[in-house]
C-alpha atoms as a PDB file:
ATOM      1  CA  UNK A   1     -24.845  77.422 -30.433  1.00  0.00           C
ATOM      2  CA  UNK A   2     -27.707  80.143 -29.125  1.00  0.00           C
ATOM      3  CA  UNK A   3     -30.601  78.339 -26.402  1.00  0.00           C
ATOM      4  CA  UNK A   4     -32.918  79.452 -27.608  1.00  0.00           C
ATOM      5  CA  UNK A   5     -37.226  79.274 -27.103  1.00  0.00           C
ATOM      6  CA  UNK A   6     -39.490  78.249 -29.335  1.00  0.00           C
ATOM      7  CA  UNK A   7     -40.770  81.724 -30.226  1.00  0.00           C
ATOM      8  CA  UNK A   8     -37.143  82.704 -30.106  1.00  0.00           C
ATOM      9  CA  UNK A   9     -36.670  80.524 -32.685  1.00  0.00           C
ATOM     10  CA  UNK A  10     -39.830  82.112 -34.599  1.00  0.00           C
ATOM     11  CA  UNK A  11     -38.624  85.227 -34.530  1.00  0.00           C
ATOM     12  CA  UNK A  12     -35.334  84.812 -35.769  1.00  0.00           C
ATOM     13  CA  UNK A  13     -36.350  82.212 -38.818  1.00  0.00           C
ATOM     14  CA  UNK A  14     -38.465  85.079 -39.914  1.00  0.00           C
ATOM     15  CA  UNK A  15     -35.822  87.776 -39.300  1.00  0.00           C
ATOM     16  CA  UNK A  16     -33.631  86.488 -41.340  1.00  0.00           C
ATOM     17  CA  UNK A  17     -35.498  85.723 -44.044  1.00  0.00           C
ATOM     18  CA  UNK A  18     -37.401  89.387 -44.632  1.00  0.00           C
ATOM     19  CA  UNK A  19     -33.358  90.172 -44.370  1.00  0.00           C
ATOM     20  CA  UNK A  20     -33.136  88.234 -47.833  1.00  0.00           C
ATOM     21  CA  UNK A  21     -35.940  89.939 -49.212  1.00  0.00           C
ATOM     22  CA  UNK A  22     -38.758  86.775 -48.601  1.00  0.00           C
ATOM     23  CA  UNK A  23     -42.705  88.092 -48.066  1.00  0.00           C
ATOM     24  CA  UNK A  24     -43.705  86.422 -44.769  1.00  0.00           C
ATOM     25  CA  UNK A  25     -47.107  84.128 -45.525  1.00  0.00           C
ATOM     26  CA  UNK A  26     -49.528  83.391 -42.280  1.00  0.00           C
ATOM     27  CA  UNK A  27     -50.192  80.069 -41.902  1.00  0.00           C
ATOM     28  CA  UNK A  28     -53.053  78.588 -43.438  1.00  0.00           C
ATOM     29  CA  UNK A  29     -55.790  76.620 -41.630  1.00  0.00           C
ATOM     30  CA  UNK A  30     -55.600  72.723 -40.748  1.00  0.00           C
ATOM     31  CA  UNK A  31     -58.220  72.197 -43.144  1.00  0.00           C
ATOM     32  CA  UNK A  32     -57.453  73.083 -47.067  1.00  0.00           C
ATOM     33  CA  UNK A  33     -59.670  76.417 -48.721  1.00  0.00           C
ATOM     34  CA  UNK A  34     -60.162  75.129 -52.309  1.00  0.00           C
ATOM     35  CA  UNK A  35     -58.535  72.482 -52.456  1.00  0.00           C
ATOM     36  CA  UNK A  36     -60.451  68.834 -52.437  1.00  0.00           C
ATOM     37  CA  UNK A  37     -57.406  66.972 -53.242  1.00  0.00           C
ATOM     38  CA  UNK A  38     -56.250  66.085 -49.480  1.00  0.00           C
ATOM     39  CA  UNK A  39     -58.169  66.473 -45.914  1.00  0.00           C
ATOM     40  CA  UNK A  40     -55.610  68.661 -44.300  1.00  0.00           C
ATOM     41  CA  UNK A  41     -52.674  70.566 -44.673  1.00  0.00           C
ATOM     42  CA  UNK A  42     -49.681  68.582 -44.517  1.00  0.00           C
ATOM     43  CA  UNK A  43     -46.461  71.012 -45.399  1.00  0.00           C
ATOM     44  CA  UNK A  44     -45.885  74.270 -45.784  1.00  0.00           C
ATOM     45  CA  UNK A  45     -45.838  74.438 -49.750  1.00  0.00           C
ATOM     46  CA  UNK A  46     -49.557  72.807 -49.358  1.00  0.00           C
ATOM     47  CA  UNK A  47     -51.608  76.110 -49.300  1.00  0.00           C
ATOM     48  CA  UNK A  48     -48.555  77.703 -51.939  1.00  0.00           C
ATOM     49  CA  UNK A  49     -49.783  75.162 -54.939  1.00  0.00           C
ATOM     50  CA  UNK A  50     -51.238  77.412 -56.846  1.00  0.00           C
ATOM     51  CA  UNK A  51     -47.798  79.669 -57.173  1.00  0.00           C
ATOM     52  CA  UNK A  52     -45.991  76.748 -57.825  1.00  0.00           C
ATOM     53  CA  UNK A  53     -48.263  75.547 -60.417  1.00  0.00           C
ATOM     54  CA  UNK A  54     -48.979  79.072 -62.186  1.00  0.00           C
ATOM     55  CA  UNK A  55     -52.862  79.272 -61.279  1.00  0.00           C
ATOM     56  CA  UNK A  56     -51.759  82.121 -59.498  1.00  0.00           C
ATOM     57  CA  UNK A  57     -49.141  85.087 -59.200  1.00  0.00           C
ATOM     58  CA  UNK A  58     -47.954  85.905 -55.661  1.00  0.00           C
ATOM     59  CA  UNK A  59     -46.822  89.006 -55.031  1.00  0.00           C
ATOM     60  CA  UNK A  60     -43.018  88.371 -54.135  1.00  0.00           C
ATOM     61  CA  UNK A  61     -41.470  85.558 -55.806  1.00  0.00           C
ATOM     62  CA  UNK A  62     -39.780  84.743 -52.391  1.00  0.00           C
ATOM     63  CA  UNK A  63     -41.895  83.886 -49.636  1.00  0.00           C
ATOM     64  CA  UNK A  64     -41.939  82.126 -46.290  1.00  0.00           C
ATOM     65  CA  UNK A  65     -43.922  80.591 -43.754  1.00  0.00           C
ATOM     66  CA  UNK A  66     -44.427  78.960 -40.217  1.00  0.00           C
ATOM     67  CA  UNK A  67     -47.320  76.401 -41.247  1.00  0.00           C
ATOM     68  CA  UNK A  68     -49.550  74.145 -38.976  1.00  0.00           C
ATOM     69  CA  UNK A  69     -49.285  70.811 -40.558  1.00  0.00           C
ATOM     70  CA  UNK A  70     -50.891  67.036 -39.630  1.00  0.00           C
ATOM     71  CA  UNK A  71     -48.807  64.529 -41.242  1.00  0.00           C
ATOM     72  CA  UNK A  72     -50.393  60.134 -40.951  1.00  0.00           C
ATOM     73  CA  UNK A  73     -48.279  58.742 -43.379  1.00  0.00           C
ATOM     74  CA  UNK A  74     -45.536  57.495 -40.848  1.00  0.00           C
ATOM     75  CA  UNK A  75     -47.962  57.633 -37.591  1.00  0.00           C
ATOM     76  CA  UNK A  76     -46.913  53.939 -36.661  1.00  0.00           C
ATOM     77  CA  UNK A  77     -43.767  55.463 -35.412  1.00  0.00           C
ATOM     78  CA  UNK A  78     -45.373  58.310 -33.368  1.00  0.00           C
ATOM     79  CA  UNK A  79     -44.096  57.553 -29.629  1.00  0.00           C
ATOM     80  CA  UNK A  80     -41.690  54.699 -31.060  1.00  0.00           C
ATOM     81  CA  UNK A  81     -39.294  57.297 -31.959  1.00  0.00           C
ATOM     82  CA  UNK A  82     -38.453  60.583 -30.117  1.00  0.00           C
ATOM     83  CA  UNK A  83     -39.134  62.863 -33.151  1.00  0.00           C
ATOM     84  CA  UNK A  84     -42.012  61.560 -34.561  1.00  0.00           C
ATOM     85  CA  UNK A  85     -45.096  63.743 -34.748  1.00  0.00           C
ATOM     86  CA  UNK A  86     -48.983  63.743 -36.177  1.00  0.00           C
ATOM     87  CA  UNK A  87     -49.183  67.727 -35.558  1.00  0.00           C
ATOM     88  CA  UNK A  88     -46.121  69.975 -36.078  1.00  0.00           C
ATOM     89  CA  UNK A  89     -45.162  73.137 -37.397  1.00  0.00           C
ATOM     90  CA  UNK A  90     -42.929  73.587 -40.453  1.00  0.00           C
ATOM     91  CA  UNK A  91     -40.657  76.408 -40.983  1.00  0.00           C
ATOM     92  CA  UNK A  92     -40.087  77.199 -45.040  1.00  0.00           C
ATOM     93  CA  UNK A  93     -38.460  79.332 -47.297  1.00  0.00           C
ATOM     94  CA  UNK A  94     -39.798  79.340 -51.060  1.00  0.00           C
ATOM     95  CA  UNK A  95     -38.483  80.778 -53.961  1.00  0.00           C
ATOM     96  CA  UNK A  96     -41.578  80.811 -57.164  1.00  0.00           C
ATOM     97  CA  UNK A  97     -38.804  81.024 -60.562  1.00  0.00           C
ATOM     98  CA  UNK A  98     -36.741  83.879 -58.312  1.00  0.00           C
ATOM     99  CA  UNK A  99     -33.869  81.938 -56.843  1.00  0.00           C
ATOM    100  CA  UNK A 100     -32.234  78.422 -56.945  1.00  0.00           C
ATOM    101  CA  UNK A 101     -30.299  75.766 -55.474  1.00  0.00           C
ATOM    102  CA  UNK A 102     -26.991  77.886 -54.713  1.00  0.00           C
ATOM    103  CA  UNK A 103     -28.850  80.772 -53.480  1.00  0.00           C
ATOM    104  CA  UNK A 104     -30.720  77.768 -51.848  1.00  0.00           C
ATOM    105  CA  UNK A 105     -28.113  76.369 -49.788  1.00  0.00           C
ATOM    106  CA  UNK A 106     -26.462  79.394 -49.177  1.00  0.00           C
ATOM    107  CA  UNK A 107     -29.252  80.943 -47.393  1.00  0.00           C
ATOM    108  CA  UNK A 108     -29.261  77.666 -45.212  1.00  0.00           C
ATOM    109  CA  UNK A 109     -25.766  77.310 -44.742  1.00  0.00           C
ATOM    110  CA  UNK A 110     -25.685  81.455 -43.237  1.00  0.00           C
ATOM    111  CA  UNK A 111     -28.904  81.021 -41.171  1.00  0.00           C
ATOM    112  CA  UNK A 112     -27.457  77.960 -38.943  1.00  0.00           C
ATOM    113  CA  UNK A 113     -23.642  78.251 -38.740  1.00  0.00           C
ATOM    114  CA  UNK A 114     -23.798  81.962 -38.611  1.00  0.00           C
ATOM    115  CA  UNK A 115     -23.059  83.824 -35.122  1.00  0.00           C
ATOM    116  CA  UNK A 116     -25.396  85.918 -36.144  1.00  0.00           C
ATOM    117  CA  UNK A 117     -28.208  83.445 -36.318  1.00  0.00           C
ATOM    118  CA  UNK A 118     -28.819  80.135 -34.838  1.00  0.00           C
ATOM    119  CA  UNK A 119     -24.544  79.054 -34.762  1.00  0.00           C
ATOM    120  CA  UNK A 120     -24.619  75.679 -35.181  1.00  0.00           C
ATOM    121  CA  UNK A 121     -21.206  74.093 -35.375  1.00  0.00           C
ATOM    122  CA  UNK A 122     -20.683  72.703 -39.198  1.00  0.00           C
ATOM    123  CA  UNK A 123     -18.887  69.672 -37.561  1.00  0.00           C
ATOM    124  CA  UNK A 124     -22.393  68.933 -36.249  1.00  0.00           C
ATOM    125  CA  UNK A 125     -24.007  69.405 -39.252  1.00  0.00           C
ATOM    126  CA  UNK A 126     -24.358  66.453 -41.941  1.00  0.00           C
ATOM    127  CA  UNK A 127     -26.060  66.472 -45.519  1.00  0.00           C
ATOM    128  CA  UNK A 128     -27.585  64.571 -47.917  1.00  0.00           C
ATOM    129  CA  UNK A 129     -27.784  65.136 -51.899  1.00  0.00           C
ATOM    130  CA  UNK A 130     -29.622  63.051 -54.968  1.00  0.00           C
ATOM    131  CA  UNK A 131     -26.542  60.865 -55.848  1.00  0.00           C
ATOM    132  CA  UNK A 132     -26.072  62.718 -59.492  1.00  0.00           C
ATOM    133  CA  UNK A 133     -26.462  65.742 -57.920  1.00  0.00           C
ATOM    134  CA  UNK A 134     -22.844  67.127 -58.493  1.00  0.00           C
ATOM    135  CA  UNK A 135     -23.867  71.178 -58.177  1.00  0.00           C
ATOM    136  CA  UNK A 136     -25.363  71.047 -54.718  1.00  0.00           C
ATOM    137  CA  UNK A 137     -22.094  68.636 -54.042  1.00  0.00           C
ATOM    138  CA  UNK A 138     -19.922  71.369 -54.947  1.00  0.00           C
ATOM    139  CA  UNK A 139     -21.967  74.357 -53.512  1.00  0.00           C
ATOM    140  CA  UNK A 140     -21.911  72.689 -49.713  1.00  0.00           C
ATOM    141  CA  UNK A 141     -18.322  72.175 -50.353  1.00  0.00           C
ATOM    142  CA  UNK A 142     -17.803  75.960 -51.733  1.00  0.00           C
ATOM    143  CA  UNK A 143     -19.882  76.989 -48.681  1.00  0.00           C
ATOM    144  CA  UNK A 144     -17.690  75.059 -45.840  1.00  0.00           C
ATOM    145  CA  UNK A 145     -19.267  71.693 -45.257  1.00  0.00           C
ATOM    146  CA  UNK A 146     -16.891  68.750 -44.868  1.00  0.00           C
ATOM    147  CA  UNK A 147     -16.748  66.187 -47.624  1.00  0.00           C
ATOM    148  CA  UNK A 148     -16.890  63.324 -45.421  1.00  0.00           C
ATOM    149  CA  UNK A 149     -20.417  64.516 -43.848  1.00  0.00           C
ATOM    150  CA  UNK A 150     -22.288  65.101 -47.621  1.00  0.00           C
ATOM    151  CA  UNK A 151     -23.837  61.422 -48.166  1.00  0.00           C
ATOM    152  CA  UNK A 152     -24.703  60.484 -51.899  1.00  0.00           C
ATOM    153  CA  UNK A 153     -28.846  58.752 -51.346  1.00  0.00           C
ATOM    154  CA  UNK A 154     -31.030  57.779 -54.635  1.00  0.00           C
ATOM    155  CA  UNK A 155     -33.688  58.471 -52.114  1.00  0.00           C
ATOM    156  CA  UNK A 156     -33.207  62.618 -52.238  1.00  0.00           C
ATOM    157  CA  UNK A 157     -35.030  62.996 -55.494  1.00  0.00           C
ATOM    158  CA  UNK A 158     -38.883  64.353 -54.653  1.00  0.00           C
ATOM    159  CA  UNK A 159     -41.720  64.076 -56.439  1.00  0.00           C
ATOM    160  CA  UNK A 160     -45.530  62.672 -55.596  1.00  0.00           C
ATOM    161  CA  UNK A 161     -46.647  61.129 -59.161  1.00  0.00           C
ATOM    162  CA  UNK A 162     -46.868  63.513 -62.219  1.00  0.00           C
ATOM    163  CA  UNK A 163     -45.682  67.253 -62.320  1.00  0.00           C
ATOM    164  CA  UNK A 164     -42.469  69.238 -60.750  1.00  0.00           C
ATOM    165  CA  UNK A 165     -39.874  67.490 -59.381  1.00  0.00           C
ATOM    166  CA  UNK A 166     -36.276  67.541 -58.180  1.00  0.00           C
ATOM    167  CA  UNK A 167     -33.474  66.740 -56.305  1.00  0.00           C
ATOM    168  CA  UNK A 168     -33.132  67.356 -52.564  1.00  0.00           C
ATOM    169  CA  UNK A 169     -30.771  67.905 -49.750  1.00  0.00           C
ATOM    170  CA  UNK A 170     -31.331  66.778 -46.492  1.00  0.00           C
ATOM    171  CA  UNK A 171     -29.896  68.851 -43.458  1.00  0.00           C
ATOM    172  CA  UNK A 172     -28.841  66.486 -40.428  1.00  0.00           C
ATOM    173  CA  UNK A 173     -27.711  67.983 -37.099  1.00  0.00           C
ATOM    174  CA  UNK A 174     -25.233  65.198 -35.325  1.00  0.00           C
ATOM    175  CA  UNK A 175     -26.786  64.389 -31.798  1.00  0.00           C
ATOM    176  CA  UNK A 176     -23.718  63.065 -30.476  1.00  0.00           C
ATOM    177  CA  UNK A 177     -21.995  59.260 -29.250  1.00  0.00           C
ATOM    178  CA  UNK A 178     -24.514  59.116 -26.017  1.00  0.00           C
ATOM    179  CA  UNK A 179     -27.608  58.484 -28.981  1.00  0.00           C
ATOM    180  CA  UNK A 180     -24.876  55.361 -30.597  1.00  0.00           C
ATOM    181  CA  UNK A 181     -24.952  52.862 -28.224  1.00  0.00           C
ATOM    182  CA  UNK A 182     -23.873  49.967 -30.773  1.00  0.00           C
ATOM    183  CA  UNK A 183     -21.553  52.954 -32.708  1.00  0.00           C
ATOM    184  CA  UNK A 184     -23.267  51.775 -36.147  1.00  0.00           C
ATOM    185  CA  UNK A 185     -25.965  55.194 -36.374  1.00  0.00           C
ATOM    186  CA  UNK A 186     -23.226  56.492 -39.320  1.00  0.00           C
ATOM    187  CA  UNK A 187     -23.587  53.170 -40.777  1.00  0.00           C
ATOM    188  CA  UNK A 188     -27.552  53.055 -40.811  1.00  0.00           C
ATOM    189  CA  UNK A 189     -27.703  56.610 -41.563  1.00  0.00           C
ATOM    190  CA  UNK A 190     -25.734  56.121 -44.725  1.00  0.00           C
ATOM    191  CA  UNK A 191     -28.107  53.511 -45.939  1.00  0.00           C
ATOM    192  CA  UNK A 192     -31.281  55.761 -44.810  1.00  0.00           C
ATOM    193  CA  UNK A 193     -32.303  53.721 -41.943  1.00  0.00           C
ATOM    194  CA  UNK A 194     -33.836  54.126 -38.653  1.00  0.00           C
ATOM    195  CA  UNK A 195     -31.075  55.537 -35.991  1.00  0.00           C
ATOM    196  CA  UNK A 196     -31.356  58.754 -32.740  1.00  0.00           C
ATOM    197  CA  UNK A 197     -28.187  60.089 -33.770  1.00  0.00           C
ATOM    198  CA  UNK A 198     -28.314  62.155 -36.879  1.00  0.00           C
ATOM    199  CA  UNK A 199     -31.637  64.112 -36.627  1.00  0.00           C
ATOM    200  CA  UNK A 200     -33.094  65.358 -39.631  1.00  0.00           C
ATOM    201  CA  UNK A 201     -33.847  69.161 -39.199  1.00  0.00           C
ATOM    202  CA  UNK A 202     -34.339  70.784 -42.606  1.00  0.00           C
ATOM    203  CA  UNK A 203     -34.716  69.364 -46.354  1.00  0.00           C
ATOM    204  CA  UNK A 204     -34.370  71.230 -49.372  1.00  0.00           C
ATOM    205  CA  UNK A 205     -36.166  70.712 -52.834  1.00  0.00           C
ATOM    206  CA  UNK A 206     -35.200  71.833 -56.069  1.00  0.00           C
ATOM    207  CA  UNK A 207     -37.695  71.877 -58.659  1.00  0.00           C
ATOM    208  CA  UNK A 208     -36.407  71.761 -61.425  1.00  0.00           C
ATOM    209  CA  UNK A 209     -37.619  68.960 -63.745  1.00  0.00           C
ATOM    210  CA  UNK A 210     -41.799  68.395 -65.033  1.00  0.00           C
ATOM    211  CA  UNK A 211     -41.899  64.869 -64.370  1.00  0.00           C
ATOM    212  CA  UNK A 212     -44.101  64.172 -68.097  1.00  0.00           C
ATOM    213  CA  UNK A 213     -47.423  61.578 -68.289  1.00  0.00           C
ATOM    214  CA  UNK A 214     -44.659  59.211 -70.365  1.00  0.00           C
ATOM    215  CA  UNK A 215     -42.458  58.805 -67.586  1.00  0.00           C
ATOM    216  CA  UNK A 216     -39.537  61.321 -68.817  1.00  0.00           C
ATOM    217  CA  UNK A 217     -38.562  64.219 -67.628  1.00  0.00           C
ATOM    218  CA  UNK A 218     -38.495  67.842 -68.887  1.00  0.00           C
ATOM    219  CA  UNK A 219     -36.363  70.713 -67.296  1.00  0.00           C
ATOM    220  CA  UNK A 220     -38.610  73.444 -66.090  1.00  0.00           C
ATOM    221  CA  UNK A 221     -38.564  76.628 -67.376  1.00  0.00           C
ATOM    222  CA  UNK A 222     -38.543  78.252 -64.532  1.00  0.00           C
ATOM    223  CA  UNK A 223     -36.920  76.635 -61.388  1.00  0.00           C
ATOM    224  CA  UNK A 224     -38.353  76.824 -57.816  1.00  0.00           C
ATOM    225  CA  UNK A 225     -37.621  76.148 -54.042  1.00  0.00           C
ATOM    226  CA  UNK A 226     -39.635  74.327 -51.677  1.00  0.00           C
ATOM    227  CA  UNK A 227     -38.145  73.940 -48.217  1.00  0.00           C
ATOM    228  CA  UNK A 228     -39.416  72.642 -44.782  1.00  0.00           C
ATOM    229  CA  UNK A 229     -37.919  72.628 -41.256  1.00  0.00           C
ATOM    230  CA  UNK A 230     -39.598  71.256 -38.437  1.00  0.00           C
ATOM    231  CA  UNK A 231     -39.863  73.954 -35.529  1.00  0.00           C
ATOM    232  CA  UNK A 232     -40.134  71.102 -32.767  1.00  0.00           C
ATOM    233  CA  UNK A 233     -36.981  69.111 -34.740  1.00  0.00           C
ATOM    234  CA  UNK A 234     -34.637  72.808 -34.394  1.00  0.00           C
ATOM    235  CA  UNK A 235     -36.011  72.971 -30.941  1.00  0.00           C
ATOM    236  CA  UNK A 236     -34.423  69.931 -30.292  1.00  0.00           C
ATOM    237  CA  UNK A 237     -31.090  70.811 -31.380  1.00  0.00           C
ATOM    238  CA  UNK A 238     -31.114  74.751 -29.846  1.00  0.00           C
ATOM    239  CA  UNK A 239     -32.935  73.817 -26.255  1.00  0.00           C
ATOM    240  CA  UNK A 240     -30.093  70.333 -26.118  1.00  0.00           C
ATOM    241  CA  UNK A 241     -32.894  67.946 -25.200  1.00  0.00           C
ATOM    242  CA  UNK A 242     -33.603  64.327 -25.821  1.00  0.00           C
ATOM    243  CA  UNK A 243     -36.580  64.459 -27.523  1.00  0.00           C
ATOM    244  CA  UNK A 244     -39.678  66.965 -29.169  1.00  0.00           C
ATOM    245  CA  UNK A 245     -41.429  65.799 -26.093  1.00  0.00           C
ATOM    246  CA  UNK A 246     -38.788  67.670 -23.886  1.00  0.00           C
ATOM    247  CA  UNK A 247     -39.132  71.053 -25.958  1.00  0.00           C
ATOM    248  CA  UNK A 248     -40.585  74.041 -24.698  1.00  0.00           C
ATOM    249  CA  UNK A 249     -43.852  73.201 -26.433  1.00  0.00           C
ATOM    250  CA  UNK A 250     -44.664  69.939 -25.632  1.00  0.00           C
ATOM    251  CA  UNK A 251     -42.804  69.479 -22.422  1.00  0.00           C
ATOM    252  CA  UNK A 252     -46.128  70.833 -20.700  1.00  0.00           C
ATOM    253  CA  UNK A 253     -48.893  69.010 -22.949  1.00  0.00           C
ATOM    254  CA  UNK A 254     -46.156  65.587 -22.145  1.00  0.00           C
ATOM    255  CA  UNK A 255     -46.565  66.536 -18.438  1.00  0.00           C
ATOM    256  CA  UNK A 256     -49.818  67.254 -17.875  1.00  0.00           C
ATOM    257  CA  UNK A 257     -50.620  63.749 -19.370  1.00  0.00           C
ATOM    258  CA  UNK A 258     -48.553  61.903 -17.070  1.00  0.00           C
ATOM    259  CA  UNK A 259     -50.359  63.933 -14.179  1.00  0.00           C
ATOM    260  CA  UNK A 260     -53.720  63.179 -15.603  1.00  0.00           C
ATOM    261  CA  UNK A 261     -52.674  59.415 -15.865  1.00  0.00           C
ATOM    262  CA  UNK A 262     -51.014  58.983 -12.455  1.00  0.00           C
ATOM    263  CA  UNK A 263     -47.483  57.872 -14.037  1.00  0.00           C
ATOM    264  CA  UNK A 264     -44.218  59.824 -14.170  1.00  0.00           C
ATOM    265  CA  UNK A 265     -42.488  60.157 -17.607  1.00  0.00           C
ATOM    266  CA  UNK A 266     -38.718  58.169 -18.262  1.00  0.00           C
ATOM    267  CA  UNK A 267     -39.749  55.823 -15.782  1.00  0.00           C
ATOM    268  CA  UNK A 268     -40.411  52.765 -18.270  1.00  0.00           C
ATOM    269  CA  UNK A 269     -39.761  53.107 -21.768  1.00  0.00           C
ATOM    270  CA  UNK A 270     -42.642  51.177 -22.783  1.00  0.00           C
ATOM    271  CA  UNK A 271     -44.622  53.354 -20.577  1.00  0.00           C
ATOM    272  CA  UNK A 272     -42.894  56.267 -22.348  1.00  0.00           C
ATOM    273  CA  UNK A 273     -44.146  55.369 -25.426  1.00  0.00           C
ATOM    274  CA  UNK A 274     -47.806  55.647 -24.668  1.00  0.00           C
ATOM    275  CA  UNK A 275     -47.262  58.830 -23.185  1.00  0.00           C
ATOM    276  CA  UNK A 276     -45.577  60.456 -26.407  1.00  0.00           C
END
């Protein structure tokens, strides 16, 4: 596996995807531009609705991003856990009725395992799929991935109310035994619970269904891609370190709030949290 910086990491996300053809969008401000239905921007598709929707055309029907994002929804665990943040950057790949979920996967699968690209052992690598979900079952299986590390969840089905919808796979990058003390993180991670072991990195949403006033659903007629990875969660996994407070990014923010504070950092772990 490469060690690699954050802009590094930049770099090659958007390398490889101009190699497959994708339009590279800037990232939008913090605060939404026509668009009164949230206070910031809080993923990368945000400031892409109106593709998705059909308001408007884009220019290439494959795009992708680096996005500033603030995300509140799960803030109560910001400094509780070690990958928990209220500003991040999210790395995404979007396809607007071009490609779909094999082309999807595959263009995951190549960009992380690949020696050309960011070589992540598959034995480290662990997914998740919306339990009926048998084509992005057997695509990670055509692709390479092990059959014991694709987990069946109900949960990996996205939607927010009325509109497009789909299932999604999860991408999780295995941190290793020294994040298992009690040896059950497989155990919790199957059930979708709280554990440091298996790290979320990347999740991948297939649109594929119009989720209909009535409750049912429709299929779309055209099909689309929504994906996010968080550039501080990679950074993790490529710099080996034990938290997004260690990464090249935040390492000197974490440190210069210690020194402004008088403490030292992994010195008390209740201290520890205050500082994240």
């Amino acid at each position: 596996m490469r060690k690699m910086t954050h802009v590094e990491i930049r770099e090659m996300w958007f390398k490889f995807f101009t190699s497959k053809h994708h339009q590279i969008i800037e990232s939008a401000p913090l605060i939404p531009i026509d668009d009164d239905s949230l206070l910031w921007i809080n993923a990368g598709v945000t400031p892409l609705k109106k593709y998705f929707d059909g308001t408007k055309i884009p220019e290439c029907k494959r795009l992708t991003s680096i996005q500033k994002c603030i995300r509140t929804n799960d803030i109560e665990n910001v400094g509780v856990t070690k990958r928990h943040q209220t500003f991040f950057e999210m790395m995404g790949n979007f396809s607007i009725g071009d490609y779909f979920k094999n082309e999807a996967i595959e263009f995951a699968y190549e960009l992380l395992t690949s020696e050309k690209w960011f070589a992540i052992p598959i034995e480290k690598l662990y997914v998740t799929i919306y339990t009926g979900d048998d084509e992005a079952y057997n695509k990670w299986i055509e692709m390479g991935m092990l059959e014991d590390h694709i987990i069946r969840l109900d949960e990996n089905f996205w939607e927010i109310g009325k509109g497009p919808c789909g299932p999604d796979s999860e991408i999780f990058y295995d941190r290793g035994e020294k994040y298992d003390k009690d040896h059950d993180a497989l155990e919790k991670f199957k059930k979708d619970e709280e554990q440091e072991r298996y790290i979320e990195i990347w999740n991948n949403v297939f649109m594929q269904y119009n989720h209909k006033p009535d409750g049912t659903f429709e299929p779309l007629k055209k099909k689309n891609v929504d994906t996010g990875m968080g550039l501080e969660r990679l950074a993790v996994v490529v710099q080996d370190v034990d938290s997004i407070f260690d990464v090249d990014t935040l390492q000197a923010l974490r440190n210069k709030v210690c020194e402004m504070a008088g403490v030292k950092y992994k010195e008390d772990e209740k201290q520890d949290v205050s500082i994240r």
